[in-house]
Protein backbone atom coordinates (compact mmCIF):
# COMPACT_ATOMS: atom_id res chain seq x y z
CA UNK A 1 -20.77 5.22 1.97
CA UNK A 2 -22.37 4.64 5.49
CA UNK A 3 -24.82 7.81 6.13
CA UNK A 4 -24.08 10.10 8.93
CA UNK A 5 -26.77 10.02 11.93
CA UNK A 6 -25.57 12.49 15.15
CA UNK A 7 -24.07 9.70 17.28
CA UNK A 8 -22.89 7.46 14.80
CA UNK A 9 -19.32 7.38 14.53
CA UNK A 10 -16.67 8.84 11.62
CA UNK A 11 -14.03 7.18 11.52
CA UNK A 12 -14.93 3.86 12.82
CA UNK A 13 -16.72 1.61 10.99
CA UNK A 14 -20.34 0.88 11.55
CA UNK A 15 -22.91 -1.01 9.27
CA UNK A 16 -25.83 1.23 7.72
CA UNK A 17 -28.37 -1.05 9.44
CA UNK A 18 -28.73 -3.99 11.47
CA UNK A 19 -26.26 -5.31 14.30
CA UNK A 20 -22.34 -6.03 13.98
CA UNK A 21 -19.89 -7.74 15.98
CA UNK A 22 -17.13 -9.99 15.57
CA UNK A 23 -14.95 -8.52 12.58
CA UNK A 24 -14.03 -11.34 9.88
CA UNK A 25 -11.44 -12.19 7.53
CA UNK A 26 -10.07 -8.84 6.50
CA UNK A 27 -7.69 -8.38 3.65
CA UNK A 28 -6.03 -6.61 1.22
CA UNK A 29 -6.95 -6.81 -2.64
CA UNK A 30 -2.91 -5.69 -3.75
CA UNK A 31 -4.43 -5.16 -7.74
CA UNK A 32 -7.23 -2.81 -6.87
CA UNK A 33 -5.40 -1.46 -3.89
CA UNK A 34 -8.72 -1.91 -1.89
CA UNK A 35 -8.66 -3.28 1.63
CA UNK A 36 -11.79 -5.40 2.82
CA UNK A 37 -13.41 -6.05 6.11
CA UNK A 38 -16.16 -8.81 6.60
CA UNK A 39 -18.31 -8.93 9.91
CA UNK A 40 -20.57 -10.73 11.69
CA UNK A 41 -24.31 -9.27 10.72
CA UNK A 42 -28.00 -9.35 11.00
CA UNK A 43 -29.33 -6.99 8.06
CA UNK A 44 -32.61 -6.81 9.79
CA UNK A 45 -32.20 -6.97 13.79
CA UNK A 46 -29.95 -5.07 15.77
CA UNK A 47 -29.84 -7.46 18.79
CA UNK A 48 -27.64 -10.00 16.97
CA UNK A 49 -30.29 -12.93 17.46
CA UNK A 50 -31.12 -13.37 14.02
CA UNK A 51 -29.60 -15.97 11.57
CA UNK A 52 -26.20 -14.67 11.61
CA UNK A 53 -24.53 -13.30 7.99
CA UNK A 54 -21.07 -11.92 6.85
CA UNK A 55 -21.62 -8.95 6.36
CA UNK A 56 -18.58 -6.45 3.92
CA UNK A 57 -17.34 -3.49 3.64
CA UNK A 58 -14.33 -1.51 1.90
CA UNK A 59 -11.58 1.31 1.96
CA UNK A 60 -8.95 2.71 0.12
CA UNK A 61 -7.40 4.09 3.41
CA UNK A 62 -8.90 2.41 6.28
CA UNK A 63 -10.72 5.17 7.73
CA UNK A 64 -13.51 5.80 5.24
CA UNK A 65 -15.46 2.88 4.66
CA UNK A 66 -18.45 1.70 2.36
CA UNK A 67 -20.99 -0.90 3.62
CA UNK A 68 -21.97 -3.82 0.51
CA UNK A 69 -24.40 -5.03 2.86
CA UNK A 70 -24.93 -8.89 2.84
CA UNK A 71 -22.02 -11.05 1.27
CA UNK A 72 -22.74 -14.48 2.83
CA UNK A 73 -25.74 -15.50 3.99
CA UNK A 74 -27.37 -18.79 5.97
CA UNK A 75 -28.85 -21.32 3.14
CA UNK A 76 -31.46 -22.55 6.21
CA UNK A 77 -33.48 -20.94 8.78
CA UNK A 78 -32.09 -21.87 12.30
CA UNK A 79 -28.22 -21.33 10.65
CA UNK A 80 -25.39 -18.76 11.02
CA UNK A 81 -22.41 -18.28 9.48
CA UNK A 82 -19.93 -17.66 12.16
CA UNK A 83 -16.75 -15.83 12.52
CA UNK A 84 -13.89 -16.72 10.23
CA UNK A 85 -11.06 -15.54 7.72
CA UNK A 86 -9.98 -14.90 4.23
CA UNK A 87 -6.91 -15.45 2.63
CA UNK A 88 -5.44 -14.64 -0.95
CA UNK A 89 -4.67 -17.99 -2.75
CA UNK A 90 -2.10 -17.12 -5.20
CA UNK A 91 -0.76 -19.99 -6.26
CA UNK A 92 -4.69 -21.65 -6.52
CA UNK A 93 -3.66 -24.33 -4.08
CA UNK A 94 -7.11 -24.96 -4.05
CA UNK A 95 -7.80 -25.16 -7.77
CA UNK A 96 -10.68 -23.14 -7.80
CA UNK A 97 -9.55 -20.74 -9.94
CA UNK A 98 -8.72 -20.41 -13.26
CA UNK A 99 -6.29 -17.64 -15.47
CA UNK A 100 -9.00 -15.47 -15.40
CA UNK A 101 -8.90 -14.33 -12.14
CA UNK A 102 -6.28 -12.26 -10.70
CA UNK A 103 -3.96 -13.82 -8.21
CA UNK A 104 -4.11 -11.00 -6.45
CA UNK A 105 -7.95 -11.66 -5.91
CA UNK A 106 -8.09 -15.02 -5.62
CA UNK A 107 -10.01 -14.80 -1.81
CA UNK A 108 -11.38 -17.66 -0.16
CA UNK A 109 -13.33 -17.39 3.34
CA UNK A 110 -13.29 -20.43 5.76
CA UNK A 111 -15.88 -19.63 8.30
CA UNK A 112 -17.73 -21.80 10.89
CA UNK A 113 -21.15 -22.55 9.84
CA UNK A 114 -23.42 -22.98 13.24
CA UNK A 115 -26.31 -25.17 13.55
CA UNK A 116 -28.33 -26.26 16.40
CA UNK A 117 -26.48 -29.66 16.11
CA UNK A 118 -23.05 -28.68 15.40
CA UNK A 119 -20.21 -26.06 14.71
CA UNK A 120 -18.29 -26.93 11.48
CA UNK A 121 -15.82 -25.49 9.01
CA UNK A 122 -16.91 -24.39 5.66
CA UNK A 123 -15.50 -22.72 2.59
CA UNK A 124 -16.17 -20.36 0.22
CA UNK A 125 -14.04 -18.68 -2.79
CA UNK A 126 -15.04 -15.35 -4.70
CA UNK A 127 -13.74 -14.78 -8.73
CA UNK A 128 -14.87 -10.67 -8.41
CA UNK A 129 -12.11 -9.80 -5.22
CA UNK A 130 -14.24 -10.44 -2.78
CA UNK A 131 -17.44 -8.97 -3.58
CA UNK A 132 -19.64 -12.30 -3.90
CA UNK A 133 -18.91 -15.87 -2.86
CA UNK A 134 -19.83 -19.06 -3.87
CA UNK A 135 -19.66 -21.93 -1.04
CA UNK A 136 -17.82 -25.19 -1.61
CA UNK A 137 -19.41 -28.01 -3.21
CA UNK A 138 -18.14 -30.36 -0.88
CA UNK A 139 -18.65 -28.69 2.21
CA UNK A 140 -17.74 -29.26 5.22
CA UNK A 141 -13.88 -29.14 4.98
CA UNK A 142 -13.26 -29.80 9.02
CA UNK A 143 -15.63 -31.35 11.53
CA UNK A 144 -15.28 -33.02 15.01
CA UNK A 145 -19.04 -33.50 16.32
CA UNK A 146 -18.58 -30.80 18.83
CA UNK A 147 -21.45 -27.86 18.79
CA UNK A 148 -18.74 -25.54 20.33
CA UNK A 149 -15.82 -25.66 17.41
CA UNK A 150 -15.09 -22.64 15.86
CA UNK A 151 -13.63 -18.81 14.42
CA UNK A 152 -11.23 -20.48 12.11
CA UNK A 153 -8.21 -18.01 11.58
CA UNK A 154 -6.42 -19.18 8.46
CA UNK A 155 -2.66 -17.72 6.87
CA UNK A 156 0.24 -19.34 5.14
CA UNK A 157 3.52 -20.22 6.63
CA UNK A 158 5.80 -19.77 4.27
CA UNK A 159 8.90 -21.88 5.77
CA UNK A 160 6.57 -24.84 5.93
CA UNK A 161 4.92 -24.23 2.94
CA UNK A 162 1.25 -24.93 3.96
CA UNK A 163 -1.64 -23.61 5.41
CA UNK A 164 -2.01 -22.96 8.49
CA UNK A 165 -5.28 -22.93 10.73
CA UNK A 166 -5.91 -21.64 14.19
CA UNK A 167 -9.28 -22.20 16.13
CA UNK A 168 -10.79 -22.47 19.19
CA UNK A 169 -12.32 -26.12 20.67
CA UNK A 170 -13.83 -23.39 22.76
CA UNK A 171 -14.76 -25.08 26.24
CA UNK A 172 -12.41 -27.48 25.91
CA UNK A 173 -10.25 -24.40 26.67
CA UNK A 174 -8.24 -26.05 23.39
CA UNK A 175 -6.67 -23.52 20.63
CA UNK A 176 -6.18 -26.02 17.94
CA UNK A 177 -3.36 -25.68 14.89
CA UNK A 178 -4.47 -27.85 11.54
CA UNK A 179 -2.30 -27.66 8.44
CA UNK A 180 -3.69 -28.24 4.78
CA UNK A 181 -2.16 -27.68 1.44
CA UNK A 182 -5.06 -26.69 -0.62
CA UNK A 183 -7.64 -25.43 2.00
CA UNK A 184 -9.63 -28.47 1.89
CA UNK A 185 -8.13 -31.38 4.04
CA UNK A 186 -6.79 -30.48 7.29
CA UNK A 187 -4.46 -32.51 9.85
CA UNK A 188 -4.25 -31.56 13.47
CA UNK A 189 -0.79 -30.32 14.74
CA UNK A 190 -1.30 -28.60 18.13
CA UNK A 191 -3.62 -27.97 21.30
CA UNK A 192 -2.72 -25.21 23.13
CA UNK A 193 -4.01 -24.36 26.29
CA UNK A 194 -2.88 -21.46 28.43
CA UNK A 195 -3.76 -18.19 30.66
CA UNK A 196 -7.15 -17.05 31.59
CA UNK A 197 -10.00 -20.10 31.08
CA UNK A 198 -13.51 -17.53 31.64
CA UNK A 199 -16.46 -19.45 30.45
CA UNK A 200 -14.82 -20.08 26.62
CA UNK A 201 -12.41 -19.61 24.27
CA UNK A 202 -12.86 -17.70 21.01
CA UNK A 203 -11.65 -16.03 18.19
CA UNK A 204 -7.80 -16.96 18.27
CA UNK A 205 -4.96 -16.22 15.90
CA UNK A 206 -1.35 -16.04 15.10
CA UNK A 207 0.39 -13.19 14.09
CA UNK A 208 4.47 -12.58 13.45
CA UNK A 209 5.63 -9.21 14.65
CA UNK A 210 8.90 -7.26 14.78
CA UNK A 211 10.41 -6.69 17.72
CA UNK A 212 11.49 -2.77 17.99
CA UNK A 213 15.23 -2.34 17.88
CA UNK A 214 16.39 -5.53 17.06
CA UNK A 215 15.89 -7.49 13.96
CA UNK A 216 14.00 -10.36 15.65
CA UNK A 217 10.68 -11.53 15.13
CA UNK A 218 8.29 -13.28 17.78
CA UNK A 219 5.08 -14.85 16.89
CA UNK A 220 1.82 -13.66 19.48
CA UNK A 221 -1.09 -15.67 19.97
CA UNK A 222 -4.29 -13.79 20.46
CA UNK A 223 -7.24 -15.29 22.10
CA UNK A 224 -10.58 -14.10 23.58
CA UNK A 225 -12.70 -14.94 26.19
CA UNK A 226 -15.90 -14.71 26.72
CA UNK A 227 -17.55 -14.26 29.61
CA UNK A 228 -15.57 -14.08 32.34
CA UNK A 229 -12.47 -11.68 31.83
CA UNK A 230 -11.65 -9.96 34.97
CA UNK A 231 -13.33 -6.88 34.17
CA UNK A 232 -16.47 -8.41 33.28
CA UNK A 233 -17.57 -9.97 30.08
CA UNK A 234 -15.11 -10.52 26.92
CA UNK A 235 -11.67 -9.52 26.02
CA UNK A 236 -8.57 -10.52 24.63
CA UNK A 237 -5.41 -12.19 26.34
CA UNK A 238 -2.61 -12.60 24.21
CA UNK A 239 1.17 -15.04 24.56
CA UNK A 240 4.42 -14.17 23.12
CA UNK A 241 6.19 -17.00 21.66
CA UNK A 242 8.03 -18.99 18.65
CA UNK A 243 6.15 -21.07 15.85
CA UNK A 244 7.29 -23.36 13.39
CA UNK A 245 4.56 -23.93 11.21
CA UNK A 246 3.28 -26.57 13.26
CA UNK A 247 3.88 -25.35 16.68
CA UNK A 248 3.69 -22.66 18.94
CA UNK A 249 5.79 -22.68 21.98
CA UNK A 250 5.63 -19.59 24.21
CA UNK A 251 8.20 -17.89 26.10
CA UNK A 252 6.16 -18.23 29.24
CA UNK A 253 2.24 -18.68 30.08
CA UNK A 254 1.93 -14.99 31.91
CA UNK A 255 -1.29 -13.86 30.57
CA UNK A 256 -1.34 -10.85 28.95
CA UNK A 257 -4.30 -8.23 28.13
CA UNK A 258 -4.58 -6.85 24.83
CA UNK A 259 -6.59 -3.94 25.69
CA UNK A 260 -7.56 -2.66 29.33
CA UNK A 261 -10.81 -1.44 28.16
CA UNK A 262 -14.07 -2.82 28.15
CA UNK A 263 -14.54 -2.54 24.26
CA UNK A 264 -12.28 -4.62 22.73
CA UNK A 265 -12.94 -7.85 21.46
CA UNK A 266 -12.62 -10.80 18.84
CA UNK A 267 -9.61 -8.93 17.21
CA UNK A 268 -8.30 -9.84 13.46
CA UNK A 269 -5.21 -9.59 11.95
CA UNK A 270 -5.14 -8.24 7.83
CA UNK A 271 -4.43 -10.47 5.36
CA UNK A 272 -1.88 -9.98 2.75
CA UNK A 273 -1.40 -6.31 3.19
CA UNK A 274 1.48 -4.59 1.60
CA UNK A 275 5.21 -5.05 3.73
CA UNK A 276 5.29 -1.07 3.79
CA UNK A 277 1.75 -1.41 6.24
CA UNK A 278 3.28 -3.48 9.04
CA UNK A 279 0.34 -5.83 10.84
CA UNK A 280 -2.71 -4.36 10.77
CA UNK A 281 -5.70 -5.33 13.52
CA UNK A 282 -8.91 -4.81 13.80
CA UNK A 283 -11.75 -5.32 16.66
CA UNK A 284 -15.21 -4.87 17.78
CA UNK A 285 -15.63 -1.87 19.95
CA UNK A 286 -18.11 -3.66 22.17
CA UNK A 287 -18.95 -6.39 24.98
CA UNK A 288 -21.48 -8.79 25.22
CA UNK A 289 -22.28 -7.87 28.31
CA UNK A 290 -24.40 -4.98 27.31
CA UNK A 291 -23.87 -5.25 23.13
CA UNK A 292 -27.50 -6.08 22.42
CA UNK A 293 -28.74 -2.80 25.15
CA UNK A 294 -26.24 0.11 23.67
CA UNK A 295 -28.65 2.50 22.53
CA UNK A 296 -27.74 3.66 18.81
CA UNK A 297 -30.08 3.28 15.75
CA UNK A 298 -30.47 1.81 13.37
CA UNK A 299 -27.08 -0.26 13.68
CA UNK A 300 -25.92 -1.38 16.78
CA UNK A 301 -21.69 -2.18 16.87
CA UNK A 302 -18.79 -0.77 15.27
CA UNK A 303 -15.20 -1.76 15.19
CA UNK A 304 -12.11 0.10 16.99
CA UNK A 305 -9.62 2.05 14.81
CA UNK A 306 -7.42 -0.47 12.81
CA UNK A 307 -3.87 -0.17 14.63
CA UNK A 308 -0.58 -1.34 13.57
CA UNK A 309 1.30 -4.00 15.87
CA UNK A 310 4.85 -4.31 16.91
CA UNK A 311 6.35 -5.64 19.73
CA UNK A 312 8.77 -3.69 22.35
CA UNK A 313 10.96 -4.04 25.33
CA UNK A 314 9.24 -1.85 28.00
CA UNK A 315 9.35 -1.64 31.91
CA UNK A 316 6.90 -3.77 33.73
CA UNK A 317 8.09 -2.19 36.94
CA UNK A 318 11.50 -0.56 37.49
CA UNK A 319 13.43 -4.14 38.76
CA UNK A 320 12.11 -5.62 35.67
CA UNK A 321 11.35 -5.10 31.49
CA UNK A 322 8.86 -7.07 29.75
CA UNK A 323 8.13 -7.92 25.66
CA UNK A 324 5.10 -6.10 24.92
CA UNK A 325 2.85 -5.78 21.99
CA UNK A 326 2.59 -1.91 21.11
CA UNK A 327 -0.89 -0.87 19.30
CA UNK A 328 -0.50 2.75 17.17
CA UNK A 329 -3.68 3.96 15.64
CA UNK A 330 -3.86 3.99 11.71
CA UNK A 331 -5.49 7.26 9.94
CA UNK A 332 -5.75 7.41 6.32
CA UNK A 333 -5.66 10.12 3.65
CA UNK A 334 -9.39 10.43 3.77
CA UNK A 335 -9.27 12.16 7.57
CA UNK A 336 -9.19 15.90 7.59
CA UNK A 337 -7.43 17.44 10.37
CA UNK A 338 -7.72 20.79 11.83
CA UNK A 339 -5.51 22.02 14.95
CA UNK A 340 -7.62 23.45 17.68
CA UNK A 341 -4.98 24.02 20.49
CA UNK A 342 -1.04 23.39 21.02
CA UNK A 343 0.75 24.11 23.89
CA UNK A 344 4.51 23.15 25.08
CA UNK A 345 5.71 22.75 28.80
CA UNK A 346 3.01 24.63 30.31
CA UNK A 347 2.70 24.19 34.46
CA UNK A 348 -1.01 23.43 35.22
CA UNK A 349 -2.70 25.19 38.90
CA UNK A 350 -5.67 24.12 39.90
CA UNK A 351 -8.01 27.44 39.71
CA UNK A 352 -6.82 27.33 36.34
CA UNK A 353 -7.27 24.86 33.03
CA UNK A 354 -6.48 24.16 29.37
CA UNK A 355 -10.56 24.95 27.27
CA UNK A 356 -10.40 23.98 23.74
CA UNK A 357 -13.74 23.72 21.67
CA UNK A 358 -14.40 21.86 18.56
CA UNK A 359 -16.43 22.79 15.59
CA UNK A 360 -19.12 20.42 16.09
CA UNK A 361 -18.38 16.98 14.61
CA UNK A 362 -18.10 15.63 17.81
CA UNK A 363 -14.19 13.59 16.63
CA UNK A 364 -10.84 14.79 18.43
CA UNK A 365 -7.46 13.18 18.05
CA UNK A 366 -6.01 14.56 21.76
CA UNK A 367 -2.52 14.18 22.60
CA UNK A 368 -1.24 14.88 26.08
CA UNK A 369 2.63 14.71 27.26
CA UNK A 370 3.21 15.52 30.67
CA UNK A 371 6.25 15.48 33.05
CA UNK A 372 5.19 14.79 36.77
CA UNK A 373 6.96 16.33 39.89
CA UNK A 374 8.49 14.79 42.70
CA UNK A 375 6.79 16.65 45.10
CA UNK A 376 4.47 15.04 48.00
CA UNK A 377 1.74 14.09 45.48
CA UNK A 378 -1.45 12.95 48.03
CA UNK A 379 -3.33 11.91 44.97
CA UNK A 380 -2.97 14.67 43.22
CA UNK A 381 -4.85 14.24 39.38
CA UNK A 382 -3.86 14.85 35.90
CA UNK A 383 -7.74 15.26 34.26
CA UNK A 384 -8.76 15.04 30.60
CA UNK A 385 -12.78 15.78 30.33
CA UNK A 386 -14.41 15.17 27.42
CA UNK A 387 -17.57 17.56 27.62
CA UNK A 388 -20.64 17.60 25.65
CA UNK A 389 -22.60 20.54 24.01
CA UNK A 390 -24.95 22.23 25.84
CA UNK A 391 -28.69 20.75 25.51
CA UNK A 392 -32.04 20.53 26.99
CA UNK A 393 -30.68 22.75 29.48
CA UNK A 394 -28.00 19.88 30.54
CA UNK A 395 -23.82 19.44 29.94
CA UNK A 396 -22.41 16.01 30.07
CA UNK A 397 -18.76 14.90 30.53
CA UNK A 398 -16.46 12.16 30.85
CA UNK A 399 -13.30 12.09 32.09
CA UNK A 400 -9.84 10.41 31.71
CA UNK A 401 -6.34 11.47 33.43
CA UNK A 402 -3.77 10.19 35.89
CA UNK A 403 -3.59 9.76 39.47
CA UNK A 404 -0.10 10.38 41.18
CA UNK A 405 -0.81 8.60 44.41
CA UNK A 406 -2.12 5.36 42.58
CA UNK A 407 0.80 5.84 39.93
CA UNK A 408 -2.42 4.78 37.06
CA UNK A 409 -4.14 6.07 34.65
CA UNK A 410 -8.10 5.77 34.44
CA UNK A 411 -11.19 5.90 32.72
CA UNK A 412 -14.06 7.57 33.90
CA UNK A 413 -17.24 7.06 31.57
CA UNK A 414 -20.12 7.25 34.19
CA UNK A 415 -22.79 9.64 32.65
CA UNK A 416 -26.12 9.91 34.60
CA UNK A 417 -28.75 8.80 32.23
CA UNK A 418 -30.86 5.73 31.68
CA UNK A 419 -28.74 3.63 29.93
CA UNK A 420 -25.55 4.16 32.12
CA UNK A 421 -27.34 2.33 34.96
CA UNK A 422 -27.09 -0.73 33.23
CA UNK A 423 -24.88 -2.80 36.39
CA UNK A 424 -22.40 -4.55 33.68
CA UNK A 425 -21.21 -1.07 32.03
CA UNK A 426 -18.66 -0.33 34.32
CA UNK A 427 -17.76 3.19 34.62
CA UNK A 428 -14.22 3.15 36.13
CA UNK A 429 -11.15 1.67 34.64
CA UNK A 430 -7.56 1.92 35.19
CA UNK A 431 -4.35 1.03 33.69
CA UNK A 432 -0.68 1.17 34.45
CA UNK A 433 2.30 2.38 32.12
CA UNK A 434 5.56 2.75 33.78
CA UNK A 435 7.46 6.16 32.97
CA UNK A 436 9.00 6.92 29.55
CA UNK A 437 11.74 8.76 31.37
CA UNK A 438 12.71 9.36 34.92
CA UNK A 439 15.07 12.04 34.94
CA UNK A 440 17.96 12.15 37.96
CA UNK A 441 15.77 14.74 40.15
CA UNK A 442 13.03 12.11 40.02
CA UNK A 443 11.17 13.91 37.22
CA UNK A 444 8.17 11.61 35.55
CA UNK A 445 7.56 11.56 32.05
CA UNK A 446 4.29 9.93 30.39
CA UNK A 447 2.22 10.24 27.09
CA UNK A 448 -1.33 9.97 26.44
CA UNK A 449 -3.34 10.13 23.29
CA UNK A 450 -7.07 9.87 23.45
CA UNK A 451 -9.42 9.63 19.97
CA UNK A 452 -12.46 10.17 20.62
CA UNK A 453 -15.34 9.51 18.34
CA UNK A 454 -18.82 10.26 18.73
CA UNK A 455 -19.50 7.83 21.22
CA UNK A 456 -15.88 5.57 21.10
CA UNK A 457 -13.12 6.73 23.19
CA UNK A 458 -9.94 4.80 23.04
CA UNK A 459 -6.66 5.88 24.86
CA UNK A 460 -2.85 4.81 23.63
CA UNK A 461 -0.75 5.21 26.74
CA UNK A 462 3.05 5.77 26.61
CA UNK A 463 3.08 5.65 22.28
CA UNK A 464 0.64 2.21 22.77
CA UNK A 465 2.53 0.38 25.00
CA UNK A 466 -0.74 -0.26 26.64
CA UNK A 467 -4.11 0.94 25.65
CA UNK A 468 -7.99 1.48 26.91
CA UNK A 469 -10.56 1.28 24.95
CA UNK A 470 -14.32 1.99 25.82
CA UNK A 471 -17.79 2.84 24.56
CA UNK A 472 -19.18 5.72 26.26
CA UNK A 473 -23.19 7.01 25.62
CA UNK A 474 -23.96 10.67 26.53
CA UNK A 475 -27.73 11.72 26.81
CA UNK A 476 -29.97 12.23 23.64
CA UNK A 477 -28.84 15.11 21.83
CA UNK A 478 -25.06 15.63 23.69
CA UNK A 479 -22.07 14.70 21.26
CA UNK A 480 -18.45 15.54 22.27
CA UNK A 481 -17.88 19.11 21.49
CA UNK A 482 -15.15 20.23 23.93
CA UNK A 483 -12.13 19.25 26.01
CA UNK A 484 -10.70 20.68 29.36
CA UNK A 485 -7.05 19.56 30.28
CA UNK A 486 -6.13 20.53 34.16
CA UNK A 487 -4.81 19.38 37.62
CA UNK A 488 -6.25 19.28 41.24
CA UNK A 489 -3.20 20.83 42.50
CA UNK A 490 -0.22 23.86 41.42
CA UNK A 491 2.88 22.91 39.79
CA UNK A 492 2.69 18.98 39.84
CA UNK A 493 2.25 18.56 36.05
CA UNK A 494 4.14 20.53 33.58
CA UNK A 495 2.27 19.56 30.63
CA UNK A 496 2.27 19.12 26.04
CA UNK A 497 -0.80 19.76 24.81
CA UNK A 498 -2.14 19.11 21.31
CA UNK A 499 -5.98 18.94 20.60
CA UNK A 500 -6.85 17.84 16.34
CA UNK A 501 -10.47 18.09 15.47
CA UNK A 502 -11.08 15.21 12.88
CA UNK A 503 -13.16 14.88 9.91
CA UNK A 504 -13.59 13.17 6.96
CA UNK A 505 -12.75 14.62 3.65
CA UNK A 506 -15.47 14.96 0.74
């Protein structure tokens, strides 16, 4: 069980000590009904310029996790082991295995190892369900003398019945497809090259997702970039398309962003998680711009909440609808919820707002429906502030809402201390959601749910057709202890209000 320090969040994970970023390979163990979650770690540094390690963790339910520290470490100074996946080899395609281990538990991690000289793919296969590895013998399985080749995402496609690897020839701009049949020897299928270049390409993978109300399925290539996304730094762009276990053709090349925060990065898919959970992502709650300067000790980095992914018809605009990935936020069994406030159709005026205060553990789940007039608006604001306790004679706040006139929703985590000044954290950020309804008087209807944690806010807008997701850093001694819901002018919003204060159970 990770310890609880004042700003560390509850129900996201975060290693004990050291630094984390890129999650890696996470899966689910089906015979101890365990999921697992590997990272990128230094035990000893939280700036992340160590000798990089995997570092693991696991949860019954996905919400409460417990840090094993250490599970595969550099054999030489000077080496990391890079980002990477782990799949369940049933079938011991790879003959590593013998009757004594469960097939259920038969995990193998493929991971780049980096060196000054080069970026290769390596191997390694655990016999205890993923609680120790032992590397390959015969390491490396995939090379191309290229010191930026790497973050090997690995699954198998059944209909071709092989394996199938995704990775990034990073500035080439090239995603690469290989396909093996036992893990070891790869043959290249595919470069694919699309969307927004930035500096590099990273972290890609493949997942197949339902579409919502139909019975088709489309396969969506993820991809990140880092630097040079158009809000600054890293972030993930993602293509909808078809694969055939070789290929992957996509509908179109429009770029699309995974997450209109600042926070979200290097995301991962789980592997072989029951049908019943959908597809389940993960991703670090950071960016590199100002990773290594956040100030929380003694761990710096922490993932986002692991969401479930399916894919919807939704309005781009109101000529045209577009196929969109939907993100809902998963909460396990172990979360403990307790209702602060609920309120139905209430009309907001502006001497007047919604106060709800929390017990203390600094976690809300906030859900906000609201139904906007079509009245002259003049940029007229929905507002959501997140407001801190009371100390050293100072309040704190952030806020988040929507703006009528601009027709977008935005971000406001600009807090005036020392560490907020840094020039990359950007404190504004928008995003657009087109109406769930428009009614025949020209009545607006929109949803937004906001879990905040500690120092983590990220927003679902419109039941996750698009979401925001953003670190946030109040002053030494502030945590998140209330919320104010209200409007800067009378009878524009008509508003649903539900405010949850989270914890975790004993």
């Amino acid at each position: 069980m990770v310890l609880a320090t004042s700003n560390r969040p509850l129900i996201h994970f975060t290693p004990q000590n050291g630094w984390m970023n890129d999650p890696n390979g996470p899966w689910y163990d089906a015979k101890d009904e365990l999921y697992h979650l590997y990272f990128q770690y230094t035990p000893n540094d939280t700036t992340g310029q160590l000798d990089l390690h995997w570092g693991h963790a696991s949860s019954t339910d996905l919400s409460k996790w417990t840090d094993h520290g250490s599970v595969i470490a550099p054999d030489r100074e000077g080496e990391g082991i890079f980002s990477g996946s782990v799949v369940v080899d049933y079938n011991n395609t790879s003959g590593f295995f013998n009757e004594s281990v469960d097939p259920r538990q038969r995990a193998v991690a493929l991971y780049t190892l980096n060196s000054e000289d080069a970026q290769v793919q390596e191997l390694a296969y655990s016999t205890d369900g993923g609680f120790t590895f032992e590397k390959y013998e015969n390491n490396p399985v995939l090379e191309v003398n290229s010191t930026q080749f790497r973050d090997p995402k690995v699954f198998w496609h059944e209909p071709s019945n092989h394996w199938v690897m995704v990775l990034a020839k990073s500035q080439e701009y090239k995603i690469q497809i290989f396909g093996s049949t036992d893990l070891k020897n790869w043959v290249l299928h595919l470069n694919f090259s699309a969307g927004l270049y930035g500096f590099q390409y990273e972290c890609p993978g493949l997942m197949e997702l339902p579409v919502e109300g139909t019975d088709e399925k489309k396969w969506v290539m993820i991809l990140a970039i880092n630097p040079g996304m158009p809000l600054g730094g890293s972030a993930n762009q993602y293509f909808i398309g078809d694969f055939d276990g070789y290929k992957f053709t996509p509908d179109d090349h429009q770029t699309r962003i995974h997450d209109h925060g600042k926070d979200y990065y290097a995301f991962q898919t789980f592997s072989d998680t029951p049908s019943e959970d959908g597809v389940l992502g993960v991703a670090w709650a950071s960016n590199w711009q100002y990773a290594r300067h956040v100030p929380t000790d003694p761990w710096r980095g922490s993932t986002g909440i692991v969401r479930n992914h399916t894919l919807a018809k939704v309005p781009g605009n109101p000529e045209t609808d577009l196929l969109t990935l939907v993100q809902t936020p998963i909460f396990g069994e172990s979360i403990k919820r307790q209702n602060l406030f609920k309120t139905l159709n209430h009309t907001l005026y502006k001497n007047e707002s919604i106060s709800v205060s929390g017990n203390s553990t600094g976690v809300f789940d906030i859900e906000v429906g609201f139904t906007l007039s079509p009245k002259e608006l003049n940029s007229k604001q929905l507002q959501v502030s997140i407001l801190s306790n009371k100390a050293n004679g100072t309040q704190e706040e952030i806020k988040l809402g929507y703006d009528a006139n601009a027709e977008a929703f935005f971000i406001d985590r600009g807090v005036d201390n020392e560490f907020n000044k840094n020039v990359f954290f950007t404190d504004k950020i928008s995003a657009i959601a087109e109406p769930l309804k428009t009614d025949k008087d020209g009545y607006k209807t929109y949803k937004l749910r906001a879990i905040v944690d500690k120092n983590l806010l990220e927003v679902f807008l419109n039941d996750g057709v698009s979401t925001i997701t953003n670190t946030f850093f109040f002053s030494s001694g502030h945590l998140p202890a209330s919320v104010k819901v209200g409007a800067s002018a009378d009878g524009i919003y008509a508003v649903d209000v539900k405010v949850d204060e989270l914890s975790l159970k004993a």
